[in-house]
Protein backbone atom coordinates (compact mmCIF):
# COMPACT_ATOMS: atom_id res chain seq x y z
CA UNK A 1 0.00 0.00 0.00
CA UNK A 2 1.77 3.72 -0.90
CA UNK A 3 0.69 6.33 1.69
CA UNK A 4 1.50 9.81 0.11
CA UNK A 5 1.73 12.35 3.21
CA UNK A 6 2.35 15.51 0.65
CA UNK A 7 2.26 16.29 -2.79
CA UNK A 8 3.50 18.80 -4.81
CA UNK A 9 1.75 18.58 -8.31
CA UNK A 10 2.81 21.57 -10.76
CA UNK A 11 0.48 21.79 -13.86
CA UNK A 12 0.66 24.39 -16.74
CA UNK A 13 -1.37 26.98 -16.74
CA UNK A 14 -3.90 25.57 -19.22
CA UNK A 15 -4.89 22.77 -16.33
CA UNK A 16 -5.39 25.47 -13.69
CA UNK A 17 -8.82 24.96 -13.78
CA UNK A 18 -8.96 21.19 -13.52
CA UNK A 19 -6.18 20.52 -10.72
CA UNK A 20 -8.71 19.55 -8.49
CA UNK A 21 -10.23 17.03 -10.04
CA UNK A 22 -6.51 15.90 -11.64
CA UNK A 23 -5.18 15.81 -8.08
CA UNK A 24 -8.06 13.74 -6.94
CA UNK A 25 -7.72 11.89 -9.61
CA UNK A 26 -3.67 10.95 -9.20
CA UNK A 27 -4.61 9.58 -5.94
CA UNK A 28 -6.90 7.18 -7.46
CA UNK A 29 -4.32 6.34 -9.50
CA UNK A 30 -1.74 5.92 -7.27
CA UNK A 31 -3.76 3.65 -5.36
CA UNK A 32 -3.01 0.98 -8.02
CA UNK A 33 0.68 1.25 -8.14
CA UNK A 34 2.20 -1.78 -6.74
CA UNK A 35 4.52 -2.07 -3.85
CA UNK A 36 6.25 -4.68 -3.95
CA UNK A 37 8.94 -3.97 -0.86
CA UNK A 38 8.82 -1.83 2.43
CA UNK A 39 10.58 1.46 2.24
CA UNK A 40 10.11 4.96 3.69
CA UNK A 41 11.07 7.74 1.53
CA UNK A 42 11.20 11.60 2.60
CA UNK A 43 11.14 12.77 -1.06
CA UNK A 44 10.69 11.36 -4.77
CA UNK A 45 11.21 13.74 -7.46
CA UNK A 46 10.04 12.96 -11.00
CA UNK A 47 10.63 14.03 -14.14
CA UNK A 48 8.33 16.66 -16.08
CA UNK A 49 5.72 14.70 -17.09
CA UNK A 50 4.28 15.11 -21.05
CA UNK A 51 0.66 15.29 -21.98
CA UNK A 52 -0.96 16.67 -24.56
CA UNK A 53 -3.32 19.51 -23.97
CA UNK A 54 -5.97 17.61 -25.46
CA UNK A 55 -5.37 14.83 -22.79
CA UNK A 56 -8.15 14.03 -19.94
CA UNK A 57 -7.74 14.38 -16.57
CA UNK A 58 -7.97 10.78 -15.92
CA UNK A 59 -4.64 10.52 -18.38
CA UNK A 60 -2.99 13.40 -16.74
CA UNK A 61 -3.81 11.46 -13.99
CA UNK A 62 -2.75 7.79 -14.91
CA UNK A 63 1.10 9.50 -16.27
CA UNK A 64 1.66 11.04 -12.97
CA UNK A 65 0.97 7.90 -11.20
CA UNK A 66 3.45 6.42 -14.08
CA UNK A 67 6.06 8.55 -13.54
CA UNK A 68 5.92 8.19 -9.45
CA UNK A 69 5.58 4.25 -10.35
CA UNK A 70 8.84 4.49 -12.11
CA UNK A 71 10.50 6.79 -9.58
CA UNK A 72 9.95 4.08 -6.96
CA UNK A 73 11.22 1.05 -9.04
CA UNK A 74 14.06 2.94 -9.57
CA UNK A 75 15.06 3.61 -5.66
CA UNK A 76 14.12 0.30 -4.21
């Protein structure tokens, strides 16, 4: 199970209006990333993340739960 205490989600200003529902929405998503050890981590930075402007907020979503799926693999 991943337990986010904080996060810091920066969107372009063409998303302002939907970072609500995207933020709810990466939680959802990050819900379904495995964990597949234990670990406690005080900070996981990710790359910029690429969408297209045309993209919904359940993809924004789903590649920011990607990317913080990836940054995990890479420091366990």
């Amino acid at each position: 199970m991943l337990t986010v205490d904080r996060m810091r989600l920066q969107l372009p200003p063409a998303f302002r209006d939907r970072a609500g529902e995207i933020a709810r929405l990466v939680a959802e998503e990050l819900a379904t990333v495995p964990m597949t050890a234990d670990l406690r981590i005080d900070r996981l930075a990710v790359p910029p993340v690429e969408v297209t402007h045309q993209a919904t907020d359940r993809e924004v979503a789903r590649a920011v739960a990607v990317a913080v799926g990836e940054g995990l693999k890479a420091v366990t």
